[in-house]
N, C-alpha and C. Protein backbone atom coordinates (compact mmCIF):
# COMPACT_ATOMS: atom_id res chain seq x y z
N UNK A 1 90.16 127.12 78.80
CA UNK A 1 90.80 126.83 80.10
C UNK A 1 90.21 125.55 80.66
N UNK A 2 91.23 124.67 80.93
CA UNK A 2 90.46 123.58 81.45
C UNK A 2 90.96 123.21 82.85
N UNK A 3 89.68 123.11 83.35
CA UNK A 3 89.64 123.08 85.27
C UNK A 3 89.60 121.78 85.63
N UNK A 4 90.74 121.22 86.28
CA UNK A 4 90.91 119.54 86.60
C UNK A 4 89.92 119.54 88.39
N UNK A 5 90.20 118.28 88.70
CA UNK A 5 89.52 117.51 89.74
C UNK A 5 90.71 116.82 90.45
N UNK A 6 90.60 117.50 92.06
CA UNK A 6 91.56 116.60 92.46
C UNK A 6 91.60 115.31 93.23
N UNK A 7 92.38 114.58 92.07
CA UNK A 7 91.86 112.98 92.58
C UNK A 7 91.64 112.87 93.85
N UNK A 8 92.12 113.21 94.99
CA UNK A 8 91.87 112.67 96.54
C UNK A 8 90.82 113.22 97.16
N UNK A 9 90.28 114.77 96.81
CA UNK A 9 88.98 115.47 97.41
C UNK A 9 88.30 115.89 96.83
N UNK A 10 88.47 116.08 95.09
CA UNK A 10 87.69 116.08 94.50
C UNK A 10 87.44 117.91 94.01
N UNK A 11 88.37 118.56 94.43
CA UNK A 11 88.17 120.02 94.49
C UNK A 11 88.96 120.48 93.25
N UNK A 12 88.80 121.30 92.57
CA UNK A 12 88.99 122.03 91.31
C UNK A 12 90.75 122.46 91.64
N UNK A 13 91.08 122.15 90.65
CA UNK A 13 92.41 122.62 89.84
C UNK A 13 92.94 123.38 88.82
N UNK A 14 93.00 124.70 89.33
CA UNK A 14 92.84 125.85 87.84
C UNK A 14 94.36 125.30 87.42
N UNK A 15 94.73 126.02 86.34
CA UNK A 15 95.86 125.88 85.43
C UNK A 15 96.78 126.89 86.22
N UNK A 16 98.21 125.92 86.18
CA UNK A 16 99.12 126.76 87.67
C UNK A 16 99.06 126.58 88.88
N UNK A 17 98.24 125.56 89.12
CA UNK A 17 97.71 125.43 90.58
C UNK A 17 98.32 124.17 90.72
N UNK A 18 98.21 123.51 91.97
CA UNK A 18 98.36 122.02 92.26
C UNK A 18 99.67 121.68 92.00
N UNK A 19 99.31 120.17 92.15
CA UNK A 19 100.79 119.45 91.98
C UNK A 19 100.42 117.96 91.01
N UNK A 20 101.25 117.58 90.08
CA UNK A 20 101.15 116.29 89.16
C UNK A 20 101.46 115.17 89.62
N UNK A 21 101.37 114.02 89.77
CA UNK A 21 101.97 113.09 90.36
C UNK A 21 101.85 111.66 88.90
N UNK A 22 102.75 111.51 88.38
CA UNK A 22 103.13 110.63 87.05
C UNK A 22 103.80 109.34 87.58
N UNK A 23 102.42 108.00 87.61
CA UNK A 23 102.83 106.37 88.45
C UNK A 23 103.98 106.35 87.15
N UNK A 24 104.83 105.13 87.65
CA UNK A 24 105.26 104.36 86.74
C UNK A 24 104.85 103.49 85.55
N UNK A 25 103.50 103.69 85.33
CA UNK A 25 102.47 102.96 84.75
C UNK A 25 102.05 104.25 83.59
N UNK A 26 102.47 105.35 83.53
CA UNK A 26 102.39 106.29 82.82
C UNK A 26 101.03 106.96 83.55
N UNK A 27 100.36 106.49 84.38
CA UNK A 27 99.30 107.00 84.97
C UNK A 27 99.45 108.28 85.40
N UNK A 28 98.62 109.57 85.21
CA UNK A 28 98.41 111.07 85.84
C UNK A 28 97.59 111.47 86.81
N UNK A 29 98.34 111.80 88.30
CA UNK A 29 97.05 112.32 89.10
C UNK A 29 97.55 113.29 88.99
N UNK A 30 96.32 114.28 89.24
CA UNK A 30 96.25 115.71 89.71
C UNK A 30 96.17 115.65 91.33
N UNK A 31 96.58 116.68 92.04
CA UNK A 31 96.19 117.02 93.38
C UNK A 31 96.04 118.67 93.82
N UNK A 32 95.71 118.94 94.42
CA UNK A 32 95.07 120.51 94.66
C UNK A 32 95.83 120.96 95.57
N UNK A 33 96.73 120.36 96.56
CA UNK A 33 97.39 120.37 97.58
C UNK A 33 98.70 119.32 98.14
N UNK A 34 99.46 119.75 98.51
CA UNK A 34 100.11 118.83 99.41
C UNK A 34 100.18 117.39 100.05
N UNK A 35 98.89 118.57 101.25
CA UNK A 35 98.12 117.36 101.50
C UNK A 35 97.38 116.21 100.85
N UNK A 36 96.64 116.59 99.95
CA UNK A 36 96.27 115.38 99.03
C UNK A 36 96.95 114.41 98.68
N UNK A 37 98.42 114.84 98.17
CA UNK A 37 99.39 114.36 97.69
C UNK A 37 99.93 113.46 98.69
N UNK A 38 100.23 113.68 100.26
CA UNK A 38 100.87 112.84 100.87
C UNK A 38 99.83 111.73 101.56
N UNK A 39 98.39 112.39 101.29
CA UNK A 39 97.61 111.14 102.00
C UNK A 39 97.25 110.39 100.75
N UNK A 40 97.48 110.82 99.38
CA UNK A 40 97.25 109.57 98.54
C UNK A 40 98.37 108.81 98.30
N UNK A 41 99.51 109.44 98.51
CA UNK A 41 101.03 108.23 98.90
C UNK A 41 101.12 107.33 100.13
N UNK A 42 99.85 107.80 100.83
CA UNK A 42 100.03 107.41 102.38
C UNK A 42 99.37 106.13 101.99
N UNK A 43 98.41 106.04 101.11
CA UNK A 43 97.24 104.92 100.88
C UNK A 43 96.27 105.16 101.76
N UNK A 44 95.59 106.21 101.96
CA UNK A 44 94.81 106.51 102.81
C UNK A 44 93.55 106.53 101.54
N UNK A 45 92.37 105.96 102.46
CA UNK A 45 90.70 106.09 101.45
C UNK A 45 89.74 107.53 101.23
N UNK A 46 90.22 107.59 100.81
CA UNK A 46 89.27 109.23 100.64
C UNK A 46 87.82 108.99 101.00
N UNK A 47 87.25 107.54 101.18
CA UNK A 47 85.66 107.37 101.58
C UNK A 47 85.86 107.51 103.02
N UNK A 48 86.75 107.55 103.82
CA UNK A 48 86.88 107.56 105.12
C UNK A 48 87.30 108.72 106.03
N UNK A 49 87.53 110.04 105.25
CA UNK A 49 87.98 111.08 105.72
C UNK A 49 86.64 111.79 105.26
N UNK A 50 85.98 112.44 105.94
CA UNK A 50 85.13 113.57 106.28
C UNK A 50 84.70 114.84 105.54
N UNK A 51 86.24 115.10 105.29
CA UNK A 51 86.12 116.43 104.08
C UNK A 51 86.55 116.46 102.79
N UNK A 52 86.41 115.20 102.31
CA UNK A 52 86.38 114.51 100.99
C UNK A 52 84.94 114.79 99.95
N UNK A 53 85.10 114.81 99.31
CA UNK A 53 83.60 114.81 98.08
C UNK A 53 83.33 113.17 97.84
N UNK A 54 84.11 112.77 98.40
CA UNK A 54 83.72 110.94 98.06
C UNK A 54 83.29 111.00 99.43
N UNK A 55 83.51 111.10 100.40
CA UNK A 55 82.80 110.46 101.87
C UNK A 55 81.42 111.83 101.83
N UNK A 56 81.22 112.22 101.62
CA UNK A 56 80.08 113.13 101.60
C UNK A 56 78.89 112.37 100.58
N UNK A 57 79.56 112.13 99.37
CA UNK A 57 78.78 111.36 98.22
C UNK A 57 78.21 110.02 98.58
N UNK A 58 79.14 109.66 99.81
CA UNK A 58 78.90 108.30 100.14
C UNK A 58 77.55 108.08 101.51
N UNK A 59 77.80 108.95 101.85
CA UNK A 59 76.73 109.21 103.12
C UNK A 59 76.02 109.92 102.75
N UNK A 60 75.57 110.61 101.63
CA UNK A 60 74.28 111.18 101.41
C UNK A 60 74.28 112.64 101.17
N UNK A 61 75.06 113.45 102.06
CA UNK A 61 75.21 114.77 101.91
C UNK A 61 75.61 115.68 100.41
N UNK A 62 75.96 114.77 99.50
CA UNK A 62 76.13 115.52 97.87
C UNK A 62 75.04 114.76 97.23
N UNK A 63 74.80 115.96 96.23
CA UNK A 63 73.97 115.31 95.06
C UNK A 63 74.86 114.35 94.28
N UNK A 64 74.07 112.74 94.06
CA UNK A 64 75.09 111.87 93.03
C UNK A 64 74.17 111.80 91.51
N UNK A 65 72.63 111.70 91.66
CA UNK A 65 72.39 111.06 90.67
C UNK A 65 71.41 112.60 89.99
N UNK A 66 72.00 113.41 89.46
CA UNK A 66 71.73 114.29 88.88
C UNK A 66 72.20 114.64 87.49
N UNK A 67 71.47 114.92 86.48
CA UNK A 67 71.77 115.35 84.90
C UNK A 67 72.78 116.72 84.83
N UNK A 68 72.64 117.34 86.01
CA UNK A 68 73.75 118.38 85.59
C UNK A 68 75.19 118.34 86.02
N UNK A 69 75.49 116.69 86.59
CA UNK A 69 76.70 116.59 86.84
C UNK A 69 77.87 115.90 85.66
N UNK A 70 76.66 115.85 84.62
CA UNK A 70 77.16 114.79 83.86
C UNK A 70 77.48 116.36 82.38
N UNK A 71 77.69 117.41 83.04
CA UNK A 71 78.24 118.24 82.43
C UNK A 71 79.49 118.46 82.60
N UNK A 72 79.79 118.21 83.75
CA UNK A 72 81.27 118.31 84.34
C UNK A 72 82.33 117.04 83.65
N UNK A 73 81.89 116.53 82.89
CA UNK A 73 82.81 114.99 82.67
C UNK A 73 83.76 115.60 81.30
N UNK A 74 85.17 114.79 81.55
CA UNK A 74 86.12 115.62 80.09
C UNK A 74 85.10 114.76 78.95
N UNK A 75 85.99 115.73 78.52
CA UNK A 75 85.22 115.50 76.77
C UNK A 75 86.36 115.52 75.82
N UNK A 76 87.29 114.92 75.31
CA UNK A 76 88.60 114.82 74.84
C UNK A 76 88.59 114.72 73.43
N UNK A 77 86.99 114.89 72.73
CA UNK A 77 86.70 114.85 71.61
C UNK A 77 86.86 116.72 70.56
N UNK A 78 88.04 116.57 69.75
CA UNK A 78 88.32 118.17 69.33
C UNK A 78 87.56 118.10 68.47
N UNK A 79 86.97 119.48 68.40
CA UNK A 79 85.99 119.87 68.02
C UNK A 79 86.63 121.83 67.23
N UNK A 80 85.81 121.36 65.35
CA UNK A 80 86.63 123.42 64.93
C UNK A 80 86.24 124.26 65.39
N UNK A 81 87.11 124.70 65.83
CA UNK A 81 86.20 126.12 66.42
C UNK A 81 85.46 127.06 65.55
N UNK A 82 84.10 127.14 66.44
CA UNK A 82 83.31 128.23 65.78
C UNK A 82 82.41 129.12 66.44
N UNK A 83 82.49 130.55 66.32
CA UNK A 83 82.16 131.48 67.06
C UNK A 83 81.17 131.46 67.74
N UNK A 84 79.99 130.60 67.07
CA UNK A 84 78.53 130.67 67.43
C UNK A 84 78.54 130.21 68.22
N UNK A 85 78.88 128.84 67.89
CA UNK A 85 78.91 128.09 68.78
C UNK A 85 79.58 127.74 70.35
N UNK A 86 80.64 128.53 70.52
CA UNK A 86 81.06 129.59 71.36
C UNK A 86 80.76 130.03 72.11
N UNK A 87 79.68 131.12 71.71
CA UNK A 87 79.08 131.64 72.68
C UNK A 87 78.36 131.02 73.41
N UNK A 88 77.40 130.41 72.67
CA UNK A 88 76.30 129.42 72.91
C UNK A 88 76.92 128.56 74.27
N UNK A 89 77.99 127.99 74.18
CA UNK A 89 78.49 126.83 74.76
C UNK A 89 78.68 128.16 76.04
N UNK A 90 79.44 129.03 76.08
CA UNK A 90 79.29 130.59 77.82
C UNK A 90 78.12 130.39 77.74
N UNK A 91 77.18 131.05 77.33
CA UNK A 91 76.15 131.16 77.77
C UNK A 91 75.17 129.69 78.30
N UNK A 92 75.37 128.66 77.86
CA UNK A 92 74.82 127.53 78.74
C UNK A 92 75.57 127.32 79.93
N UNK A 93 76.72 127.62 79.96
CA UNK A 93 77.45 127.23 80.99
C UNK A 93 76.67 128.28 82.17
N UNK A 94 76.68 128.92 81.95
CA UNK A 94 76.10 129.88 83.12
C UNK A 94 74.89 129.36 83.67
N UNK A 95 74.10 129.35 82.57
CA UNK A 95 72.58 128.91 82.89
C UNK A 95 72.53 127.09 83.49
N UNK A 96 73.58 126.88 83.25
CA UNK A 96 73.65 125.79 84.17
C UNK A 96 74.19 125.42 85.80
N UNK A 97 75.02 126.62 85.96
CA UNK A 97 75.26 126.85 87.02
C UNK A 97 74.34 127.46 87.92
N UNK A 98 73.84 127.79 87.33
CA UNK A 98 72.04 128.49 88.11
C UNK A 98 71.21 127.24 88.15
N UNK A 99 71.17 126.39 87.37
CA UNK A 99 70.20 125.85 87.73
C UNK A 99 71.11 124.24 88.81
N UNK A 100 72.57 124.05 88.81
CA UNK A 100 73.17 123.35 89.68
C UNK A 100 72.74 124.12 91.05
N UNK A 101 73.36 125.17 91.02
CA UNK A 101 72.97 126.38 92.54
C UNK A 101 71.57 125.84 93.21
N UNK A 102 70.67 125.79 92.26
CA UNK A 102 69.27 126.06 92.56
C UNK A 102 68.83 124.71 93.05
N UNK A 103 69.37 123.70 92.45
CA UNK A 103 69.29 122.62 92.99
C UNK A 103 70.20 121.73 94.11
N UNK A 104 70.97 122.36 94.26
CA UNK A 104 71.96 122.04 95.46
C UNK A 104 71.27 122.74 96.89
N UNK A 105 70.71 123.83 96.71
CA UNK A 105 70.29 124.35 97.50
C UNK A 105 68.59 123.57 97.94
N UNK A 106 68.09 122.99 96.63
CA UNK A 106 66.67 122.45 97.47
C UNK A 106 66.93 120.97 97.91
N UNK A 107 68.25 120.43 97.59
CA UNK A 107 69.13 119.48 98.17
C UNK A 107 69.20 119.40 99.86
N UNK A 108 69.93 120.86 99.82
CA UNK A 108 70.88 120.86 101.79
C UNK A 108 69.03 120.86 102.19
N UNK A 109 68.08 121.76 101.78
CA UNK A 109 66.92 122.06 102.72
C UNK A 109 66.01 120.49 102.83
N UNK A 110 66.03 120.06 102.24
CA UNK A 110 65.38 118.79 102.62
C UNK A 110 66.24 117.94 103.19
N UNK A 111 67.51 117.95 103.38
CA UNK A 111 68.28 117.44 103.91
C UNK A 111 68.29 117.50 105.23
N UNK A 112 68.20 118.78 105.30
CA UNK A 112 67.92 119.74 107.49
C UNK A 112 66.94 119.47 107.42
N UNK A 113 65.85 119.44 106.81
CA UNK A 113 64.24 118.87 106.90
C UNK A 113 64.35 117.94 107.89
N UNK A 114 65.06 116.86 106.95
CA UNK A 114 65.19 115.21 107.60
C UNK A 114 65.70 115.71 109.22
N UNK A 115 66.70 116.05 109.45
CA UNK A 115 67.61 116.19 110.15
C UNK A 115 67.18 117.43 111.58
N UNK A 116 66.23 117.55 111.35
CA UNK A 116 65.40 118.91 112.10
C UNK A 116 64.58 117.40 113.16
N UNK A 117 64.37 116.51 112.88
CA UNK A 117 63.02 115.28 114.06
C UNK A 117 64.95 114.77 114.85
N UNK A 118 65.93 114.36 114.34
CA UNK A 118 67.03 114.08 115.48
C UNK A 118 67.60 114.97 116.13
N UNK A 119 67.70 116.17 115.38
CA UNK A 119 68.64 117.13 116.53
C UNK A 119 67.05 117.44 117.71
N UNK A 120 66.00 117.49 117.29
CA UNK A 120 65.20 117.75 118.52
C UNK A 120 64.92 116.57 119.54
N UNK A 121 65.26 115.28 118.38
CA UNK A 121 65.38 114.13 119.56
C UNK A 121 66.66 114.66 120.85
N UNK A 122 67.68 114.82 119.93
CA UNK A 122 68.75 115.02 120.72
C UNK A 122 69.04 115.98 122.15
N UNK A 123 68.25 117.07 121.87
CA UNK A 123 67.70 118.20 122.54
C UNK A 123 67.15 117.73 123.81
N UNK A 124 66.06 116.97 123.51
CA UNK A 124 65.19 116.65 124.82
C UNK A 124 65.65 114.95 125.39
N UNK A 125 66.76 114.60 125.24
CA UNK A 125 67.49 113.63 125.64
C UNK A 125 68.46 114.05 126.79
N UNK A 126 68.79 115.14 125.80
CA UNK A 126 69.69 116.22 126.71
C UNK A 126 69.11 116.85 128.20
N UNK A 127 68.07 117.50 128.15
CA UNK A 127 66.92 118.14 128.84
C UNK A 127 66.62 116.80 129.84
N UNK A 128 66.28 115.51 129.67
CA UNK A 128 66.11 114.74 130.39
C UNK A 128 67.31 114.26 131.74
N UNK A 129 67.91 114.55 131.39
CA UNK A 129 69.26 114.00 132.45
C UNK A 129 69.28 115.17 133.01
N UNK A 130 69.23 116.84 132.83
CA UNK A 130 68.96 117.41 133.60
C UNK A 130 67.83 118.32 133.95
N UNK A 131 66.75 117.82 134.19
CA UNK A 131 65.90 118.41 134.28
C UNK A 131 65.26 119.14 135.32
N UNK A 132 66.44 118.69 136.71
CA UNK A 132 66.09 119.74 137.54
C UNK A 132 66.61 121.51 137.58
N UNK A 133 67.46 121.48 136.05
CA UNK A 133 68.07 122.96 136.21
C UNK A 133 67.01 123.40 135.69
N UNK A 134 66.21 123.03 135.07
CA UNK A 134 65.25 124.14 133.73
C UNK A 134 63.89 124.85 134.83
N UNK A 135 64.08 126.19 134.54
CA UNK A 135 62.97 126.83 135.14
C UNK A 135 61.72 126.88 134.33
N UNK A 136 61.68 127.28 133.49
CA UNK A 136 60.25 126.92 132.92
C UNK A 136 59.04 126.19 132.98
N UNK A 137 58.15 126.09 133.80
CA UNK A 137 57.52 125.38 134.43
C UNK A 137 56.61 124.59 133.61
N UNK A 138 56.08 124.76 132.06
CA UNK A 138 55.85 124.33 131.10
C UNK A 138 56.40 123.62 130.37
N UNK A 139 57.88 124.00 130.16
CA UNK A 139 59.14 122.96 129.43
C UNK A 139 59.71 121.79 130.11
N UNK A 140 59.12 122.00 131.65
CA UNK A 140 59.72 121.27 132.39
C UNK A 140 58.62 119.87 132.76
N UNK A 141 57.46 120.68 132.73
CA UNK A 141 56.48 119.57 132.39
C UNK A 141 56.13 118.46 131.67
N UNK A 142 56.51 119.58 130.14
CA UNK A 142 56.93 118.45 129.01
C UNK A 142 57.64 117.41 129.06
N UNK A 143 59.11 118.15 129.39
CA UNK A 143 60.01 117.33 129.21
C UNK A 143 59.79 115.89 130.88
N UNK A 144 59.13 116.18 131.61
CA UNK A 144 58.98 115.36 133.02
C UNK A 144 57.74 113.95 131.88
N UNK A 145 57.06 114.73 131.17
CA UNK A 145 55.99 113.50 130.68
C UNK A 145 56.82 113.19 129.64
N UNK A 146 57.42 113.36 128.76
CA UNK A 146 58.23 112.78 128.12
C UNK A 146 59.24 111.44 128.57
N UNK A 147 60.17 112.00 129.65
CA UNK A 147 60.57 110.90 130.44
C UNK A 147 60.11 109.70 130.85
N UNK A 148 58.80 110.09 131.72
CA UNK A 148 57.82 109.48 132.06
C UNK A 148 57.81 108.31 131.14
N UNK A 149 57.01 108.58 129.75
CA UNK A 149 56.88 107.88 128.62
C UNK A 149 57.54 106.90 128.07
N UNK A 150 59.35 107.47 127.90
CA UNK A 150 60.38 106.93 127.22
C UNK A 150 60.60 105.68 128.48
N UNK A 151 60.56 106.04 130.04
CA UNK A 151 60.75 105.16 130.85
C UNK A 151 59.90 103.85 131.07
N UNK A 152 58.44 103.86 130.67
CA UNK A 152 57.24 103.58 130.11
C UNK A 152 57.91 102.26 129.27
N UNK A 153 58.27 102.95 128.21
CA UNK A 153 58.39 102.42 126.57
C UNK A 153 59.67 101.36 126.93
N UNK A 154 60.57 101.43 127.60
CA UNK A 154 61.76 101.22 127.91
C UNK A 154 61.21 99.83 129.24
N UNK A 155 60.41 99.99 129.93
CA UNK A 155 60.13 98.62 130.57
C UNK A 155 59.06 98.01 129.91
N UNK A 156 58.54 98.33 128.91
CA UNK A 156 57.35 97.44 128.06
C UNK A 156 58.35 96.57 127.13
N UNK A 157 59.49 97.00 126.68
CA UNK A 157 60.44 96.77 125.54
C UNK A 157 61.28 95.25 126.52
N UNK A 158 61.97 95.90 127.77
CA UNK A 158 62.25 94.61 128.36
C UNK A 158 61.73 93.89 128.53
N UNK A 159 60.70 93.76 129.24
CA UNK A 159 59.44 92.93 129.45
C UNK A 159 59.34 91.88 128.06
N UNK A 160 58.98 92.33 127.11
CA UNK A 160 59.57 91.68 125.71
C UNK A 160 58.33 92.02 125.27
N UNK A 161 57.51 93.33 125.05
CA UNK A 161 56.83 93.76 124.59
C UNK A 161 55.52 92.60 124.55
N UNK A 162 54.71 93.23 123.23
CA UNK A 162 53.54 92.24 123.16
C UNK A 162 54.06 91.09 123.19
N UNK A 163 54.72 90.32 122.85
CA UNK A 163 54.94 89.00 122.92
C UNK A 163 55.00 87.98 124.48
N UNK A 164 55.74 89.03 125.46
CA UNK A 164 55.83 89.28 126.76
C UNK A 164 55.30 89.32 127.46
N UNK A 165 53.81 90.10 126.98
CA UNK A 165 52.78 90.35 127.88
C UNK A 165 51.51 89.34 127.06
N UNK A 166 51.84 88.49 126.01
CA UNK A 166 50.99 87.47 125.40
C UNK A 166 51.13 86.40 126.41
N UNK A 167 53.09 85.82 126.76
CA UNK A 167 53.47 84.96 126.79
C UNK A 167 53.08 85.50 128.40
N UNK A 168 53.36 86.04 129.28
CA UNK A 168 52.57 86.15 130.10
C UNK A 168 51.42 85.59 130.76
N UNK A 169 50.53 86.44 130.00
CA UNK A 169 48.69 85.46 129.88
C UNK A 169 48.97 84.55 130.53
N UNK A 170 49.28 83.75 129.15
CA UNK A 170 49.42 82.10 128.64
C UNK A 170 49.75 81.36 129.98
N UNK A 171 50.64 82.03 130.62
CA UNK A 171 51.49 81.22 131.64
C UNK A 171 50.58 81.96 132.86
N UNK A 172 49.72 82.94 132.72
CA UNK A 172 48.54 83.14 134.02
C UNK A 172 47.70 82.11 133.64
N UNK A 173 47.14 82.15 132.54
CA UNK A 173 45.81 80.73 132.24
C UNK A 173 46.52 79.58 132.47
N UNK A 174 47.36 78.94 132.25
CA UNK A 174 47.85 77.69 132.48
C UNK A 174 48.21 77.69 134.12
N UNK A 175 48.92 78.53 134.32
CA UNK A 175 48.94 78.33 135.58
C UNK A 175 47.17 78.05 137.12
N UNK A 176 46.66 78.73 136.51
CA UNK A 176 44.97 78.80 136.68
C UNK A 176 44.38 77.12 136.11
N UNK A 177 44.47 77.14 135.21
CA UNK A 177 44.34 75.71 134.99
C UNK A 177 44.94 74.42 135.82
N UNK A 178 46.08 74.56 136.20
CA UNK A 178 47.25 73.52 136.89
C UNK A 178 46.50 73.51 138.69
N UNK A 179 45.95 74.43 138.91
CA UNK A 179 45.32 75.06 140.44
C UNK A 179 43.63 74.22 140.49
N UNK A 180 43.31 74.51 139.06
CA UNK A 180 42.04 73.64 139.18
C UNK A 180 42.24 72.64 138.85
N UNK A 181 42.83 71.54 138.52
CA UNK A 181 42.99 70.55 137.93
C UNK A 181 43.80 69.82 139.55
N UNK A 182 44.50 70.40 140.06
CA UNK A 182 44.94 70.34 141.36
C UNK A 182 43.98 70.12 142.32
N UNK A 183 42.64 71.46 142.38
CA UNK A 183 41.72 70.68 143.07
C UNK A 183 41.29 69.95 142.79
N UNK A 184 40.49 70.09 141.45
CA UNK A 184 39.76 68.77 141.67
C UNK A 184 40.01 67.28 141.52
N UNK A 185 41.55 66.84 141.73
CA UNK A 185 42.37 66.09 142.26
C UNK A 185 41.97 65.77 143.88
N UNK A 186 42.24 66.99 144.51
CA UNK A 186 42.09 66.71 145.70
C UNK A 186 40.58 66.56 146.02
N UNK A 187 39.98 67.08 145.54
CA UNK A 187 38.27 66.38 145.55
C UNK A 187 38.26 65.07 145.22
N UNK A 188 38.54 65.01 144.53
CA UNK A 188 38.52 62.95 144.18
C UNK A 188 39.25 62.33 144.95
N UNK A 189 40.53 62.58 145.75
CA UNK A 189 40.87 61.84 146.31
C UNK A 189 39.79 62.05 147.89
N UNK A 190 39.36 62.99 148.52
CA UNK A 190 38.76 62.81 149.44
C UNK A 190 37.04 62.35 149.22
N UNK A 191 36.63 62.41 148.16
CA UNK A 191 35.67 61.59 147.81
C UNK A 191 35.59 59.78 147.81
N UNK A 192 36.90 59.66 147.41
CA UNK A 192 37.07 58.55 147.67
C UNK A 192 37.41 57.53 149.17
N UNK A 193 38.48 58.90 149.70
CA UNK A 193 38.85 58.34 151.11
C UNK A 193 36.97 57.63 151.78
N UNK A 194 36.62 59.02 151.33
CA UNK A 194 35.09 59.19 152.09
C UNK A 194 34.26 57.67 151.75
N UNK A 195 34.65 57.04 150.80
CA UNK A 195 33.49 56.09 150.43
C UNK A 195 34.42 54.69 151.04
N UNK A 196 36.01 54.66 150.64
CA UNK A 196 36.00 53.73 152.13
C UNK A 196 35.79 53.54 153.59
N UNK A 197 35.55 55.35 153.74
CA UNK A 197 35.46 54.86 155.37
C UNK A 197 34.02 54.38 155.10
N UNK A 198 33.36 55.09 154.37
CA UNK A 198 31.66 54.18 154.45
C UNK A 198 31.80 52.98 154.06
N UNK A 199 32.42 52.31 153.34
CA UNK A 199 32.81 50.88 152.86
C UNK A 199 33.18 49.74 153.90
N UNK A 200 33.57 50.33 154.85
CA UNK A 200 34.27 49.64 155.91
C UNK A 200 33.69 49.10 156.76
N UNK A 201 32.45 49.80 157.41
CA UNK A 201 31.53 49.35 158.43
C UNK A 201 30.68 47.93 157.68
N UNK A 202 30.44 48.71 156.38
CA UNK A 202 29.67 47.71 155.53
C UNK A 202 30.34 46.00 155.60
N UNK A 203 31.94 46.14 155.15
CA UNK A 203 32.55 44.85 155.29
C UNK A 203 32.15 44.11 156.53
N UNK A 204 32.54 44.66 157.57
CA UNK A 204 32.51 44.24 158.86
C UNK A 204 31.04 43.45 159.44
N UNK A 205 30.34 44.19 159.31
CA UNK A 205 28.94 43.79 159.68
C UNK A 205 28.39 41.89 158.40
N UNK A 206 29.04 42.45 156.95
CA UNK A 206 29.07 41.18 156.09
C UNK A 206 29.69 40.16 156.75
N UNK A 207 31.15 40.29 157.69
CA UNK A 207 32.16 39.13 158.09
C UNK A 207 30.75 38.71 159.32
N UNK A 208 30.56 39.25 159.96
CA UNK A 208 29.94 39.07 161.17
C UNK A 208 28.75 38.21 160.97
N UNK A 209 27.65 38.41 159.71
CA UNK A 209 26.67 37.36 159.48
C UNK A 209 27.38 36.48 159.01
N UNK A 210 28.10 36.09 158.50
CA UNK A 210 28.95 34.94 157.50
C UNK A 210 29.10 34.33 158.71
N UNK A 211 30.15 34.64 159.91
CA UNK A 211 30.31 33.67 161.21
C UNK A 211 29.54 33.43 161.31
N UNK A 212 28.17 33.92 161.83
CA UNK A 212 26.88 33.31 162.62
C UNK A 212 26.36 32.20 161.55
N UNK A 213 25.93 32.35 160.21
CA UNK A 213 25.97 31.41 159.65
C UNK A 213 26.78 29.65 159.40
């Protein structure tokens, strides 16, 4: 018995089932449904619909690069039949489906692993916008220093982080610099005023012997 794949979702096609679709090109799809059928006439992408085995494969959620998928591929090579061999060929089949099972399953759990640090992000994002309903006077704590934090993190980030608070400095020391350099500007210039007014008497008293002379 041989179990097809239906081109648009990728889901099994027993014998009797489905529908054929034969291009003008002599080309054969299989489809599992209807629907398949009118969204692959539609020209619609099977990477873009959701409950596809290609948009799942594509975002991560199926196993792609595994040795026991590469059991599933036709094999169009006839082969005599022989009893032993027969069996042999049921009986792996099984034991391979146990060990696909077994590994699909330590697949999804590390998968929610990952996926267990965002939904709790998500949680206390949630909890933050309303945090005056929650009675818990402990959860509510949390979630109040949490806020706290993210609000924290969120004006260090505008600010433009370390770079921000470098470039900052820079422009406190320089500015500190521009203030002293300012005074002691204005020190020199009244140092100087200061030595003409002493300069002045000096001239005067010089003109005054020069006449008498």
């Amino acid at each position: 018995m041989r179990i097809d794949k239906c081109y648009f979702c990728s889901c099994n096609v027993y014998p009797g089932r489905g529908t054929a679709f034969v291009r003008n090109d002599a080309k054969t799809f299989r489809f599992c449904s209807s629907k398949c059928n009118k969204l692959f006439k539609a020209k619609k992408n099977p990477r873009k619909l959701k409950w596809t085995k290609a948009y799942r494969m594509a975002h991560g959620k199926e196993m792609t690069n595994d040795a026991v998928l590469e059991f599933e591929q036709k094999r169009n090579i006839p082969t005599r039949y022989n009893r032993d061999l027969m069996v042999k060929t049921l009986q792996a089949m099984k034991k391979v489906d146990q060990i696909k099972k077994a590994r699909q399953e330590r697949f999804f759990n590390a998968r929610m692993e990952r996926s267990k640090g965002q939904k709790r992000q998500s949680i206390e994002n949630e909890l933050m916008t309303d945090v005056d309903l929650i009675t818990n006077p402990k959860v509510k704590a949390f979630i109040l220093k949490k806020k706290k934090a993210k609000e924290e993190l969120k004006r260090h980030r505008q600010s433009g982080g370390e770079r921000g608070l470098a470039a900052r400095k820079a422009k406190g020391i320089h500015a500190k610099l521009d203030l002293e350099s300012a005074s002691d500007d204005d020190v020199m210039d009244v140092n100087s005023s200061e030595d003409e007014m002493e300069a002045e008497p000096v001239k005067e008293v010089v003109k005054a012997v020069a006449k008498v002379k």
